[in-house]
N, C-alpha and C. Protein backbone atom coordinates (compact mmCIF):
# COMPACT_ATOMS: atom_id res chain seq x y z
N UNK A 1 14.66 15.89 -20.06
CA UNK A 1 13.67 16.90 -20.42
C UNK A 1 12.29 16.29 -20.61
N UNK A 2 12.04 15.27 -21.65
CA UNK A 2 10.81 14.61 -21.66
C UNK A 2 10.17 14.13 -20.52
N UNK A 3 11.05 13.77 -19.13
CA UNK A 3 10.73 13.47 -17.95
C UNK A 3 10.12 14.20 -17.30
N UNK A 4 10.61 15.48 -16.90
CA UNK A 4 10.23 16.65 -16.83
C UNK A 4 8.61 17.00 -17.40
N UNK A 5 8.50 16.74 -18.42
CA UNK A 5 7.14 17.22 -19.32
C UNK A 5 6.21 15.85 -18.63
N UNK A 6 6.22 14.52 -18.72
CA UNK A 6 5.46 13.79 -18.32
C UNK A 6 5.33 13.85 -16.88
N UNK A 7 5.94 14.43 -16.20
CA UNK A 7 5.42 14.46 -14.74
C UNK A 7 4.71 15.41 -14.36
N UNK A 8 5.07 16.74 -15.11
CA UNK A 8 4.02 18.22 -15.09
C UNK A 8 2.73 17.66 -15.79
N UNK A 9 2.84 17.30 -17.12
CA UNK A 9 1.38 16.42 -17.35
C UNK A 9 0.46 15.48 -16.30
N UNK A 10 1.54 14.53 -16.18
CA UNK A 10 0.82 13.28 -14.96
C UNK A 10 0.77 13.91 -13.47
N UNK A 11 1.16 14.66 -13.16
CA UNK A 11 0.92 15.02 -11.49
C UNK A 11 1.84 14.40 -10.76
N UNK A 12 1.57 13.87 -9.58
CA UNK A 12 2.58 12.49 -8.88
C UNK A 12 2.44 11.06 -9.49
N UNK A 13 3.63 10.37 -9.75
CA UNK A 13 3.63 8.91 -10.63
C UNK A 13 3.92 8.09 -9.12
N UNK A 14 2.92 6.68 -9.13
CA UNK A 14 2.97 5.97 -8.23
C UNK A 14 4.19 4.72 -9.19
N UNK A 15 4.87 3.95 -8.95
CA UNK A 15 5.34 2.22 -9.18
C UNK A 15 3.73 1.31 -9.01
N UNK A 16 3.74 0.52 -10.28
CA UNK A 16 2.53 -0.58 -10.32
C UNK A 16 2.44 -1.15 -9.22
N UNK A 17 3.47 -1.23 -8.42
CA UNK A 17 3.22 -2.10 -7.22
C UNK A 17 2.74 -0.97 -5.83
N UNK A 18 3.05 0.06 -6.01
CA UNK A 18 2.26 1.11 -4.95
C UNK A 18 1.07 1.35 -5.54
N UNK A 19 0.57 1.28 -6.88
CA UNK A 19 -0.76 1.46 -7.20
C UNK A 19 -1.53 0.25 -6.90
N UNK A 20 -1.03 -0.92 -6.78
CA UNK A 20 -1.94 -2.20 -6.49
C UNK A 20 -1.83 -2.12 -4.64
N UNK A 21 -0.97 -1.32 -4.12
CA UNK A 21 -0.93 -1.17 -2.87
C UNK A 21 -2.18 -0.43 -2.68
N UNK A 22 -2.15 0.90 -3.10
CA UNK A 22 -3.27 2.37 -2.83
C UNK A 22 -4.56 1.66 -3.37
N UNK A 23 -4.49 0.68 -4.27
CA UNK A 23 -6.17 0.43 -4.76
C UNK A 23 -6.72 -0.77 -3.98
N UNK A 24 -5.68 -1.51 -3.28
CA UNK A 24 -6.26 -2.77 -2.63
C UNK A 24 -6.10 -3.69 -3.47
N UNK A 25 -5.42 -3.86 -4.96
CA UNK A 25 -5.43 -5.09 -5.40
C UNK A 25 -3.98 -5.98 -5.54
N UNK A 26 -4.34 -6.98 -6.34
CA UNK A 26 -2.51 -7.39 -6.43
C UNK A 26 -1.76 -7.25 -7.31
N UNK A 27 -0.64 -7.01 -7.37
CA UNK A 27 0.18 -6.90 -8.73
C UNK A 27 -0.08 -7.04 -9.54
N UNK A 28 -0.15 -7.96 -9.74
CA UNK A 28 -0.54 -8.96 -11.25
C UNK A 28 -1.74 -8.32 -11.95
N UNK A 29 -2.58 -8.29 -11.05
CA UNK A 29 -3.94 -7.35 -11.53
C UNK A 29 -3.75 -6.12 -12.58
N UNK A 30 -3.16 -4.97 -11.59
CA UNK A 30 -2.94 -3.71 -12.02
C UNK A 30 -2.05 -3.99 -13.22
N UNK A 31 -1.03 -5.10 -13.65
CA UNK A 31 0.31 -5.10 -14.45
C UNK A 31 -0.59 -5.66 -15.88
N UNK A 32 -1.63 -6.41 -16.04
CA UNK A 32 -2.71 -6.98 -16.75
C UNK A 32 -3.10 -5.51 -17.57
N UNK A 33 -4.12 -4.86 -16.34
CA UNK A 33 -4.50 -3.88 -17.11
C UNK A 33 -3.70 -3.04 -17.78
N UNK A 34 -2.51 -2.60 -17.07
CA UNK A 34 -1.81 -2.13 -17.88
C UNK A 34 -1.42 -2.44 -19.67
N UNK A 35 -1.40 -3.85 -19.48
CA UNK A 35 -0.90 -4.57 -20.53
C UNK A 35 -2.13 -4.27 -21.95
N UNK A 36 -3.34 -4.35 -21.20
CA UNK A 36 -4.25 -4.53 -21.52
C UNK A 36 -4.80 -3.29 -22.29
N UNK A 37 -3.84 -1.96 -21.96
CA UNK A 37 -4.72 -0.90 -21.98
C UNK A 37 -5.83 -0.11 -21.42
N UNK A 38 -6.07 -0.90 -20.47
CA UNK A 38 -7.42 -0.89 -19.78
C UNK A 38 -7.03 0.53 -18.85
N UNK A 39 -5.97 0.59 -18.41
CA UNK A 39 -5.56 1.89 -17.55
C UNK A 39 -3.85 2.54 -18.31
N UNK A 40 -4.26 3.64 -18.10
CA UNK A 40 -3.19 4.45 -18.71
C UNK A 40 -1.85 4.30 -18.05
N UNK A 41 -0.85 4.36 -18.70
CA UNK A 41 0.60 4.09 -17.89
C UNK A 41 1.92 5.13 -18.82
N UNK A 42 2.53 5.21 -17.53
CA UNK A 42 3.75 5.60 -18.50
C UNK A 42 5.04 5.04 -18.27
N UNK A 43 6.01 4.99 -19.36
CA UNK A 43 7.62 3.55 -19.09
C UNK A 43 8.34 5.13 -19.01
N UNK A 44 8.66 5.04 -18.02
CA UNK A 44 10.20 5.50 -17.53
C UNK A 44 11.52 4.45 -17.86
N UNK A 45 12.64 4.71 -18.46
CA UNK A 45 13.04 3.78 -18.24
C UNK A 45 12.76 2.47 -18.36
N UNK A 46 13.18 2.07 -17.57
CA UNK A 46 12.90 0.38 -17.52
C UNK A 46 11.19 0.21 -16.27
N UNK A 47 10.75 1.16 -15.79
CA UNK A 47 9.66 1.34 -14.96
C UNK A 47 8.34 2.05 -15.42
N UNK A 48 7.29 1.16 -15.17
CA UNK A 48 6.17 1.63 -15.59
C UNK A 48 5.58 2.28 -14.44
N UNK A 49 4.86 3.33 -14.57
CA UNK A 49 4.28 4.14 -13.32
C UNK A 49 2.94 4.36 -13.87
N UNK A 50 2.04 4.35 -13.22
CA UNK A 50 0.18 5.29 -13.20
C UNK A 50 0.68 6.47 -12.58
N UNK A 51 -0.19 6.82 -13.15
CA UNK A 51 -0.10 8.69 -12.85
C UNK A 51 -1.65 8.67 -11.90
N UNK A 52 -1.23 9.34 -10.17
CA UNK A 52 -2.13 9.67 -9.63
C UNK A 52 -3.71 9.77 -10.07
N UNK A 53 -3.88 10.61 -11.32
CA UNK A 53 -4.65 11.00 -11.64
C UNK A 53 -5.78 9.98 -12.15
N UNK A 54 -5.07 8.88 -12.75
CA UNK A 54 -5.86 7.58 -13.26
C UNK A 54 -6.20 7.05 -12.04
N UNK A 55 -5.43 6.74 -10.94
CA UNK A 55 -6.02 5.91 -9.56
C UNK A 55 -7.10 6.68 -9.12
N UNK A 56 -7.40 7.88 -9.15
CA UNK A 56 -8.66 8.58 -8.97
C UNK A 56 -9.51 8.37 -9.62
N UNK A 57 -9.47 8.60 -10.85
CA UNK A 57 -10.54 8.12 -11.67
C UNK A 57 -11.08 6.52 -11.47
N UNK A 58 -10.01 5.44 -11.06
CA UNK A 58 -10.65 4.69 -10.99
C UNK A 58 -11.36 4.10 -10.15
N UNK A 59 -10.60 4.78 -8.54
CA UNK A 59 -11.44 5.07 -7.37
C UNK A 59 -13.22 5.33 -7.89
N UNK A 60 -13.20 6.59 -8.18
CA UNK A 60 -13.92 7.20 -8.83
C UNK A 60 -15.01 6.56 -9.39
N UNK A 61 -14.56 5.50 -10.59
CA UNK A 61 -15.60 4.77 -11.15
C UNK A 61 -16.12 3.69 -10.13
N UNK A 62 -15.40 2.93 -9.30
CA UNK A 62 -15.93 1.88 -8.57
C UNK A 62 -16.49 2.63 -7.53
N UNK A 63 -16.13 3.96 -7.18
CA UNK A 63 -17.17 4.17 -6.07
C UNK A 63 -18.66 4.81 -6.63
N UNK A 64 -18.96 5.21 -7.76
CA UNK A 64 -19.98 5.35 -8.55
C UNK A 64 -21.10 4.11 -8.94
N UNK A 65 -20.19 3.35 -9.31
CA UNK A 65 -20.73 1.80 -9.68
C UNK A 65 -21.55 1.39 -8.32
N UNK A 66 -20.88 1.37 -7.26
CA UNK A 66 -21.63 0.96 -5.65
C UNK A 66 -22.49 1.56 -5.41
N UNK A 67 -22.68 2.93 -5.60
CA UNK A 67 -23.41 4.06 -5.25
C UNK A 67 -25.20 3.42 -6.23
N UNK A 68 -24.78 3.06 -7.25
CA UNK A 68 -25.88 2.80 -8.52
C UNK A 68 -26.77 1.66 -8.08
N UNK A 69 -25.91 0.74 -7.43
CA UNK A 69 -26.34 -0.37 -7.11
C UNK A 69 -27.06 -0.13 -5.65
């Protein structure tokens, strides 16, 4: 049931390693921030997933940041 509720919240959930796929970076990177807080996550289980919605946003910010510059 709680599964259910976090996926209607989060939208589509990517695996850390398809989100370091979709953003261009490497594992280790994306698994940092996670750690870090720096990007939002959720533990399934034994699996941590980003929720679509954060890889946009962070799209989002780095393509803003370029734009400034």
């Amino acid at each position: 049931m709680m599964e259910k509720l976090v996926l209607d919240a989060c939208g589509k959930l990517f695996s850390m390693r398809q989100a370091a796929d979709i953003l261009g970076i490497r594992y280790q990177t994306i698994r940092r921030w996670t750690t870090e807080g720096s990007i939002d996550s959720v533990k399934l289980g034994r699996r941590r997933l980003v929720a679509e919605s954060t890889l946009k946003r962070l799209v989002a910010e780095v393509w803003q940041q370029r734009r400034v510059v």
